[in-house]
Protein backbone atom coordinates (compact mmCIF):
# COMPACT_ATOMS: atom_id res chain seq x y z
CA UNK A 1 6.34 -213.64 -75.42
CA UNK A 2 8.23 -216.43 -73.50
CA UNK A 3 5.75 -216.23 -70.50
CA UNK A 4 2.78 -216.49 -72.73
CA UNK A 5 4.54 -219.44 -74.63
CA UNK A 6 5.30 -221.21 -70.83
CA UNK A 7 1.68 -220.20 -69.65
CA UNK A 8 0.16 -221.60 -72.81
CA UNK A 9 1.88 -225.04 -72.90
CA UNK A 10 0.95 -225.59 -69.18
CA UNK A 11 -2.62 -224.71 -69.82
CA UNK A 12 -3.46 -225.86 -73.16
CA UNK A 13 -0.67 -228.53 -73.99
CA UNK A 14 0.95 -226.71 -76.82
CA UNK A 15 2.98 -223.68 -78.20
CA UNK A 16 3.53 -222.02 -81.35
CA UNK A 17 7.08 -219.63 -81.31
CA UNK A 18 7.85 -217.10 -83.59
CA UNK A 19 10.67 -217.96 -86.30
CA UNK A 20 13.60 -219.49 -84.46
CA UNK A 21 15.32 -221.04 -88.04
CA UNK A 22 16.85 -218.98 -90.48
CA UNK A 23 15.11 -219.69 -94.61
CA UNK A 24 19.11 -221.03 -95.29
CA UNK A 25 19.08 -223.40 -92.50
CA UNK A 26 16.27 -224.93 -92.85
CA UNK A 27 16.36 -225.13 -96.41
CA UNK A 28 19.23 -227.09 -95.86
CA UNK A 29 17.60 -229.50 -93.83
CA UNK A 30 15.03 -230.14 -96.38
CA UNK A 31 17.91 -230.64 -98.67
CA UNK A 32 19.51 -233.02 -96.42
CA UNK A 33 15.98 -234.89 -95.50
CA UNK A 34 15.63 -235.61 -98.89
CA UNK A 35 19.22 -237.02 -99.68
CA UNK A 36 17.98 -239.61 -96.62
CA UNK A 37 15.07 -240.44 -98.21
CA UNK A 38 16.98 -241.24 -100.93
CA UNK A 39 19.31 -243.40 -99.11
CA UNK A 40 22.31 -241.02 -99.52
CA UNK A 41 24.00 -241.02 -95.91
CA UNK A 42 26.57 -238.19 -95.80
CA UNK A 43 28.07 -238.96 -92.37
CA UNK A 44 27.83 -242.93 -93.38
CA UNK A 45 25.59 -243.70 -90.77
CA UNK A 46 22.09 -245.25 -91.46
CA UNK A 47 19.65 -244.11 -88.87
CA UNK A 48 17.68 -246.26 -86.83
CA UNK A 49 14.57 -247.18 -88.43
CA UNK A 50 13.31 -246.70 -92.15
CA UNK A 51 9.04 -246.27 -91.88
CA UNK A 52 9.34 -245.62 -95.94
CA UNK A 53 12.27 -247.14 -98.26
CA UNK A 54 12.67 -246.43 -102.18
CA UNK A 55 10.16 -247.86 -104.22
CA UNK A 56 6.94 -247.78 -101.82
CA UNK A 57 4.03 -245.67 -102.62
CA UNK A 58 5.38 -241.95 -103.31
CA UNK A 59 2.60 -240.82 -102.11
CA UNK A 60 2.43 -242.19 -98.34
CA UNK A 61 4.02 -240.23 -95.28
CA UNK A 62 7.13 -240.84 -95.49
CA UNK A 63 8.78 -241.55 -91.82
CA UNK A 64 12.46 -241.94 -91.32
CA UNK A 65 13.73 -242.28 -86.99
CA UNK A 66 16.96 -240.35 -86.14
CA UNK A 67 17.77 -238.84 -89.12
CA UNK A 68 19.75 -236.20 -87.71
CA UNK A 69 22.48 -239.22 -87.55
CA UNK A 70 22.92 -239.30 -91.23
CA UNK A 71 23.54 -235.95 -92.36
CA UNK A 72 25.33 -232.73 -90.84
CA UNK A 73 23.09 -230.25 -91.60
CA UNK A 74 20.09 -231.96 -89.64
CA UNK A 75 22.40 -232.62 -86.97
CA UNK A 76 22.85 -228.84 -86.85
CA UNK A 77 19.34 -228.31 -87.17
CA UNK A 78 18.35 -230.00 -83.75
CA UNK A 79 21.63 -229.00 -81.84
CA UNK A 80 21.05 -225.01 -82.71
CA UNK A 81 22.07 -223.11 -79.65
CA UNK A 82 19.24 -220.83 -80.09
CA UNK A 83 16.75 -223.75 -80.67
CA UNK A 84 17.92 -225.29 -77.13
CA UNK A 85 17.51 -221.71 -75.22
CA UNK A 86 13.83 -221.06 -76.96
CA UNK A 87 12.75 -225.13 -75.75
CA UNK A 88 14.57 -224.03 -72.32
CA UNK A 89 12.24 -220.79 -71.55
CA UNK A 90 9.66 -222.24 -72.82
CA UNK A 91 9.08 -225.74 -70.47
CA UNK A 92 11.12 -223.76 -67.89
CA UNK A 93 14.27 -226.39 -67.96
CA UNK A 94 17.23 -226.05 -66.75
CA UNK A 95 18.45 -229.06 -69.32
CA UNK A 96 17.58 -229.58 -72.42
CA UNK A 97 18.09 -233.17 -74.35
CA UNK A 98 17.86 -234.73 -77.32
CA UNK A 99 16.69 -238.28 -77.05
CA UNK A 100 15.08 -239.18 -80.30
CA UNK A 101 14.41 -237.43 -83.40
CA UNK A 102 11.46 -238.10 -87.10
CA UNK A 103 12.28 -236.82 -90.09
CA UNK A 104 8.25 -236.01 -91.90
CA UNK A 105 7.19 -235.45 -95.34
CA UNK A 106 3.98 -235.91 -96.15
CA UNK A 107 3.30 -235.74 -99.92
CA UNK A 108 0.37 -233.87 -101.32
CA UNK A 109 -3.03 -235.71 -102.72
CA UNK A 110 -2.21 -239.14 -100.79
CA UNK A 111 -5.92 -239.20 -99.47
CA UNK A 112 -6.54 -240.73 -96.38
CA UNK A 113 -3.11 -242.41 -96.61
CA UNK A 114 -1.65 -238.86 -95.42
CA UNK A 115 -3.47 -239.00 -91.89
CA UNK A 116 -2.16 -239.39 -88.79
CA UNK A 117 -5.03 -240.83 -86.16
CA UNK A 118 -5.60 -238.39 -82.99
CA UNK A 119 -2.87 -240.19 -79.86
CA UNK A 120 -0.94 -238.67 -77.00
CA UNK A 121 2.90 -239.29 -77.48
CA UNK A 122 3.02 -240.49 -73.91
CA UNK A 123 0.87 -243.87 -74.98
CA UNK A 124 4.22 -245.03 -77.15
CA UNK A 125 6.59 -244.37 -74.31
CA UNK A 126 6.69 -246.74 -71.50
CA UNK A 127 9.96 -246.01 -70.73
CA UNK A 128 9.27 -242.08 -69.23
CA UNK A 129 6.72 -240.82 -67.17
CA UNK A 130 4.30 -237.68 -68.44
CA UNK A 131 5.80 -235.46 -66.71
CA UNK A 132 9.02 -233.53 -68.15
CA UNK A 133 9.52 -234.51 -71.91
CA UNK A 134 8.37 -232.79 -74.54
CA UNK A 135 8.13 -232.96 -78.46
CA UNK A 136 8.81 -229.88 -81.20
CA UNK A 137 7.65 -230.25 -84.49
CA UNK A 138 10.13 -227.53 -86.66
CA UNK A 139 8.58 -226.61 -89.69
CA UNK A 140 11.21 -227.01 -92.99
CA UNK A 141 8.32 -225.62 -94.95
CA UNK A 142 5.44 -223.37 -94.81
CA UNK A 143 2.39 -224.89 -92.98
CA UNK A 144 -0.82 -223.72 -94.45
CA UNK A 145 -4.37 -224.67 -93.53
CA UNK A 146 -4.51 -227.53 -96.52
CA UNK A 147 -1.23 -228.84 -95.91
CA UNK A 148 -2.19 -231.16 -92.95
CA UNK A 149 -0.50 -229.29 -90.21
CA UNK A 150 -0.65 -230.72 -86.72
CA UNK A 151 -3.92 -230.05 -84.90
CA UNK A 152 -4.29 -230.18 -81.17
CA UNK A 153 -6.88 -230.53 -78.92
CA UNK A 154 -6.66 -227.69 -76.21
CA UNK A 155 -6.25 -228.83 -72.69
CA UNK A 156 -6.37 -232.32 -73.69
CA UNK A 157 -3.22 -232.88 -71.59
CA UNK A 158 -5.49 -232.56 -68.46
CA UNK A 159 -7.79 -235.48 -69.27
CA UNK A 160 -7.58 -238.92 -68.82
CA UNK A 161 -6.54 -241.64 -71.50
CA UNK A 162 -9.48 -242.30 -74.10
CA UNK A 163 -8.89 -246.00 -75.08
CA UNK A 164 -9.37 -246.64 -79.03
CA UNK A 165 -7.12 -244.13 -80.54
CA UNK A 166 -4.04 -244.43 -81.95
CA UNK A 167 -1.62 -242.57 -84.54
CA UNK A 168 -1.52 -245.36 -86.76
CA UNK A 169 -5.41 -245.49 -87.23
CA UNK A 170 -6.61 -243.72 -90.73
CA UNK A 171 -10.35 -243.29 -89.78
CA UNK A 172 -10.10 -240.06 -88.06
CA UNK A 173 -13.60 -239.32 -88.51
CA UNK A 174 -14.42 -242.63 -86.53
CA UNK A 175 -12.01 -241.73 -83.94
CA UNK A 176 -13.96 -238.07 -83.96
CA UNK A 177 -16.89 -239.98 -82.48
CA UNK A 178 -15.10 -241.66 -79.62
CA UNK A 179 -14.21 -238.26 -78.85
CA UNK A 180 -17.27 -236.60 -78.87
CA UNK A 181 -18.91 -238.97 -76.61
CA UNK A 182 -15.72 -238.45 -73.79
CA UNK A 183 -15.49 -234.45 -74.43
CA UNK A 184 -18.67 -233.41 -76.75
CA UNK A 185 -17.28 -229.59 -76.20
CA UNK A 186 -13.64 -229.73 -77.25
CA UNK A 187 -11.48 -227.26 -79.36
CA UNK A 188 -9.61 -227.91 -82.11
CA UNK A 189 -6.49 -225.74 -82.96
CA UNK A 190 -4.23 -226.53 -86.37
CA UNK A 191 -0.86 -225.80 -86.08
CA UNK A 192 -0.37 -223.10 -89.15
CA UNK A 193 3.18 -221.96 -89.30
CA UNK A 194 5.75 -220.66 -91.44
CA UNK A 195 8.98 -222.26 -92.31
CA UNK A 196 11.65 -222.30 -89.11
CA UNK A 197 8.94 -221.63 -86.90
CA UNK A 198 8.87 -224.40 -84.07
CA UNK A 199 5.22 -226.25 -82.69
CA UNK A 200 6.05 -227.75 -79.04
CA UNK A 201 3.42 -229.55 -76.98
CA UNK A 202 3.46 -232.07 -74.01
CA UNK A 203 3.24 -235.62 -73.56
CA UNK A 204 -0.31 -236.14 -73.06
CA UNK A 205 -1.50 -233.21 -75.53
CA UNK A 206 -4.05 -235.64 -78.08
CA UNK A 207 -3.06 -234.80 -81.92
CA UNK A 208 -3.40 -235.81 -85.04
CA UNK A 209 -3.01 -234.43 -88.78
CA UNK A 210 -5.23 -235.07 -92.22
CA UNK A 211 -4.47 -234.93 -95.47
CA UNK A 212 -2.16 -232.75 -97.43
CA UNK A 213 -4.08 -231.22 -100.48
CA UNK A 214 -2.04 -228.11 -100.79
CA UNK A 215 -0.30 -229.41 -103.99
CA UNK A 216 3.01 -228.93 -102.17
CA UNK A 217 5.17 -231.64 -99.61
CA UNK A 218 4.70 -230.45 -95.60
CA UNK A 219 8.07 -231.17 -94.39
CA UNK A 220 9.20 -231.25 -90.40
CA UNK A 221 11.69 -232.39 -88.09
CA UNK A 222 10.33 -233.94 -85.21
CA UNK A 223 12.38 -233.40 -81.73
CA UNK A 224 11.44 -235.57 -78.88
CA UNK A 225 13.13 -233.84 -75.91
CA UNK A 226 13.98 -234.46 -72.50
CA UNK A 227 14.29 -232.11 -69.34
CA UNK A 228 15.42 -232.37 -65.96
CA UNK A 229 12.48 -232.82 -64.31
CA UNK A 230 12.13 -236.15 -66.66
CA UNK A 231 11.63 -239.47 -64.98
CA UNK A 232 12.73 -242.99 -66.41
CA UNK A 233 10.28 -245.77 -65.88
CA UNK A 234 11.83 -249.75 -65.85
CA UNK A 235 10.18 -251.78 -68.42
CA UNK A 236 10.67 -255.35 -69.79
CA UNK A 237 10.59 -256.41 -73.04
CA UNK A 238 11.93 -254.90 -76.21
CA UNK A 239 12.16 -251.36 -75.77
CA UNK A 240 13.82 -252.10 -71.64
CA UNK A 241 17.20 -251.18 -73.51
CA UNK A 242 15.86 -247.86 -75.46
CA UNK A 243 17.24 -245.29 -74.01
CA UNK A 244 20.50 -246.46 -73.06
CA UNK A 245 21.83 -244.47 -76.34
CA UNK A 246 21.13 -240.84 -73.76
CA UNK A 247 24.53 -242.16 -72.59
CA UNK A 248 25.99 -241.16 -75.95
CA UNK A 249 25.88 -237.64 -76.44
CA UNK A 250 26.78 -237.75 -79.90
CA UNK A 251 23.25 -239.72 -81.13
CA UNK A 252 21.41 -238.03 -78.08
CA UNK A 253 22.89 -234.21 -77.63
CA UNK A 254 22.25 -232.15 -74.79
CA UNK A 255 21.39 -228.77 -76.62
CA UNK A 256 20.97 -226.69 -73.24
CA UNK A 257 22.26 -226.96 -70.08
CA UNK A 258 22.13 -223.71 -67.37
């Protein structure tokens, strides 16, 4: 299982595990998501950015950055000793850690509000190179064809950059087209899992999501992880400072280390 979830990850961009999280722990999580949506903060820490606050449409994607800072049980969630060893095998690490976390619920019947355009993580990170970090998207609910799970484009990591697309960007149909004229034979795979199974994929995997019309809330916790074989780039600007919190292990864990 592990080899085919290493060999599959190198050669198509992304993984799919078996169940890693128990039903109690990660309906926990949910539990605890929700209380930060709601503002409630049970380790009194805010986290660090609020994409949705109380009062804004209900039925948007709701987006909340580091959440795992505000409440124990989703700090437990991404530190879980068998979550760390399962990301090890799997990218072949020797160190697994923690740099930045996304709490995700995506309501059902938002429309095209609940898309997320087709992008490669690697195009918002300026401060690591491709090669060695990683992102795993742990499902807190069942992920059913009409829920707008996560779909990938296999072996996408291998191509170039396609200029024009972009998470943020609702048309995915229009960003469809730009694809089909760079890669007119191209497969699509949706990420259909059950609760406390785990999606991982690469940096430079293209994904997206549509719309959730499964009359029920698709919840995840996004991990963005680093490895050993990860390389810091030196930027200017804004984000030059980002990832200066690694140095705190207590906002950015290490959850494996051989």
């Amino acid at each position: 299982m592990v080899n085919n979830q290493f060999n599959m990850i190198e050669k198509n961009g992304f993984c799919f595990t078996e169940k890693i999280f128990s039903k109690d722990k990660t309906d926990n999580a949910r539990e605890a998501f929700w209380n930060v949506i709601k503002g409630n903060y049970r380790t009194g820490k805010e986290p660090e950015n609020r994409f949705w606050d109380i009062g804004d449409d209900p039925k948007s994607i709701i987006k909340i950055d580091k959440p795992h800072l505000c409440d124990p049980a989703l700090y437990a969630l991404v530190t879980d000793s068998k979550f760390g060893s399962k990301l090890a095998m799997i990218t072949g690490a020797r160190t697994i850690q923690v740099w930045h976390t996304q709490g995700i619920w995506k309501p059902s019947g938002g429309g095209i509000k609940g898309n997320a355009g087709w992008h490669r993580d690697i195009q918002y990170w300026p401060f690591w190179k491709p090669e060695g970090v990683f992102t795993a998207w742990i499902a807190l609910t069942d992920v059913g064809p009409d829920s707008g799970p996560v779909r990938y484009i296999e072996r996408s990591n291998k191509w170039d950059a396609i200029d024009g697309l972009d998470f943020f960007d609702k048309e995915i149909f229009q960003q469809e087209a730009k694809l089909r004229i760079e890669h007119e034979d191209h497969k699509v795979v949706k990420a259909e899992i059950k609760q406390g199974q785990v999606s991982v994929h690469t940096s430079e995997v293209y994904h997206s999501s549509m719309e959730n019309v499964s009359g029920d809330p698709r919840v995840g916790m996004v991990v963005h992880f680093c490895t050993d074989r990860s390389e810091k780039v030196e930027i200017s600007g804004e984000l030059q400072d980002y990832l200066h919190s690694m140095d705190d292990k207590s906002i950015c864990p290490i959850i494996y280390n051989q």
